[in-house]
Protein backbone atom coordinates (compact mmCIF):
# COMPACT_ATOMS: atom_id res chain seq x y z
CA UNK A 1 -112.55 76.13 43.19
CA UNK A 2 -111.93 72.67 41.97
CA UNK A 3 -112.25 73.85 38.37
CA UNK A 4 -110.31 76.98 38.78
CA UNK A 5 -107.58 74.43 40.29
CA UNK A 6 -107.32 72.00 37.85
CA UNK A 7 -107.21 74.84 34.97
CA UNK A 8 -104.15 76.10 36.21
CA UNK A 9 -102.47 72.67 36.07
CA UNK A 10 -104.13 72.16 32.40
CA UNK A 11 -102.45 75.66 31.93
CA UNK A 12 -98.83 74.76 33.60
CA UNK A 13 -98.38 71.55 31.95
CA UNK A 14 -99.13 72.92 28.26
CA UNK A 15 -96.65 75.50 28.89
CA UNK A 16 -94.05 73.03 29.75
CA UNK A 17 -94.77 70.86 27.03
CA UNK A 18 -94.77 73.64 24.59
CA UNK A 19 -91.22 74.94 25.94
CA UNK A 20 -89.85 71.29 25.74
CA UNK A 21 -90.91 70.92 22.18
CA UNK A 22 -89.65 74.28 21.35
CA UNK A 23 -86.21 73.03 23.19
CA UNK A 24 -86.58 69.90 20.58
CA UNK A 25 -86.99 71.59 17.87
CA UNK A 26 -84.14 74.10 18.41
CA UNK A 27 -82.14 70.73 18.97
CA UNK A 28 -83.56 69.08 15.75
CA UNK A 29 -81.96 72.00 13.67
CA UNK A 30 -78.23 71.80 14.96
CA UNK A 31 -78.79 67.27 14.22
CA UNK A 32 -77.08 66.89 11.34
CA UNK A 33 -78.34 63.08 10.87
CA UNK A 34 -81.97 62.83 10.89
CA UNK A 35 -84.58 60.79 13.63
CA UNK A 36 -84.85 58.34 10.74
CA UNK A 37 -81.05 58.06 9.93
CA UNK A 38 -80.30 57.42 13.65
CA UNK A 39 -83.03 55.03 14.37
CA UNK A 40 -81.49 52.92 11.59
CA UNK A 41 -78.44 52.98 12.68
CA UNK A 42 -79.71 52.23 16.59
CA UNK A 43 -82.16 49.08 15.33
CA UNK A 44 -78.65 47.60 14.32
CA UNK A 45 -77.52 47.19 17.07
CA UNK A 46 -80.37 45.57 18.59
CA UNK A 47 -81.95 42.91 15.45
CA UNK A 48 -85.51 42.27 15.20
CA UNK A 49 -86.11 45.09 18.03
CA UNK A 50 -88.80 48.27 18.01
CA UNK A 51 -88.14 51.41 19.00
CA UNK A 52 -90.12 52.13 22.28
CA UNK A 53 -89.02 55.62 22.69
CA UNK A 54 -86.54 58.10 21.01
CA UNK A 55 -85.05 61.36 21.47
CA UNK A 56 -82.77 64.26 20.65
CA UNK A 57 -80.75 65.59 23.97
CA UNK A 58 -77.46 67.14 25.01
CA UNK A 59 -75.26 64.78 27.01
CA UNK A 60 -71.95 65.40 28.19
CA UNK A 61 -72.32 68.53 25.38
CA UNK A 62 -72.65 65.96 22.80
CA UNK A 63 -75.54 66.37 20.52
CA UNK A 64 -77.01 62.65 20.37
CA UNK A 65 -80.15 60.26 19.81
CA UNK A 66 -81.07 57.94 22.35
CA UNK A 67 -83.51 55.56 21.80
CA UNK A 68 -85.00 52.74 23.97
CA UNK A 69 -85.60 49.43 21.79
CA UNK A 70 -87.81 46.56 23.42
CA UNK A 71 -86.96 43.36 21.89
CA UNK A 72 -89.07 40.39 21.37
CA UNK A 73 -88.20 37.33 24.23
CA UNK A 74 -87.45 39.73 26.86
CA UNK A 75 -88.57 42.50 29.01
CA UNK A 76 -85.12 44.20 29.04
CA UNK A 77 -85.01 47.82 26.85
CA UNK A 78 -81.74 48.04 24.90
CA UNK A 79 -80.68 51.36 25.15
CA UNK A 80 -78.77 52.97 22.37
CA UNK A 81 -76.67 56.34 21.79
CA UNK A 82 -75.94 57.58 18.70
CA UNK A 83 -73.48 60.72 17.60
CA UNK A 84 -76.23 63.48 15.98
CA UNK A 85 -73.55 64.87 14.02
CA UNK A 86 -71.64 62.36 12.48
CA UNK A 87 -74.05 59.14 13.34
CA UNK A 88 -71.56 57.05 14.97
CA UNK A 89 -72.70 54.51 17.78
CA UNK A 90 -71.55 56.22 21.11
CA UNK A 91 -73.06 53.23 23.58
CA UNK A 92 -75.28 50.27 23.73
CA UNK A 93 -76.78 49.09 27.33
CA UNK A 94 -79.15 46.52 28.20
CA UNK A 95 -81.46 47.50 30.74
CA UNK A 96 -83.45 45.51 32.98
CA UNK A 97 -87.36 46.55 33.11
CA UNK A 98 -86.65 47.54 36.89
CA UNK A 99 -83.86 49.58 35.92
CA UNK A 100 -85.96 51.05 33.14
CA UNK A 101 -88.74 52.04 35.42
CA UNK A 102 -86.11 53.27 38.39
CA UNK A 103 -84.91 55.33 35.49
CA UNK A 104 -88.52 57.16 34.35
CA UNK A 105 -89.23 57.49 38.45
CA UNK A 106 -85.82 59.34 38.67
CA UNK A 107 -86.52 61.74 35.20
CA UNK A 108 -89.99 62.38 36.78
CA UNK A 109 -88.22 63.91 40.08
């Protein structure tokens, strides 16, 4: 029963991930400046920083990257938005590592 169980959530979470990725994809095509472009144009605004994590999304029915950048010195995640259609900087925000993690718990929800 176990087995059967834990199939179905091995089953679930593929499909989810598979529908998100399609969702990405469909995303990637309307981006008119690349992952590449935009992480370029992210890193400076944060120097000597690595991207942590990156992504395409709809916010506010603007098409934009967001990417998290960890800088060395400090725990705090620099967060920065940038315009997938014309690649202009729409916001940077610092972000505490609490804040970070209150934000993950609250996407998880």
């Amino acid at each position: 029963m176990k087995i059967r169980n834990a199939s179905w959530v091995i089953l679930v979470a593929g499909l989810f991930i598979g529908c998100a990725s399609d969702q990405q994809a469909k995303l990637e095509t309307k981006a008119k400046i690349s992952k590449a472009e935009a992480e370029k144009i992210a890193l400076a605004q944060a120097p000597n920083g690595t991207i942590k994590e990156g992504e395409l999304e709809k916010e506010k029915g603007r098409l934009i990257w967001s990417f998290d950048i960890a800088t060395p010195g400090t725990k705090d995640i620099t967060e920065v938005a940038v315009d997938a259609l014309n690649g202009q900087v729409l916001g940077v925000a610092k972000e505490t590592a609490k804040e970070e993690e209150k934000e993950k718990q609250a996407e998880a929800k």
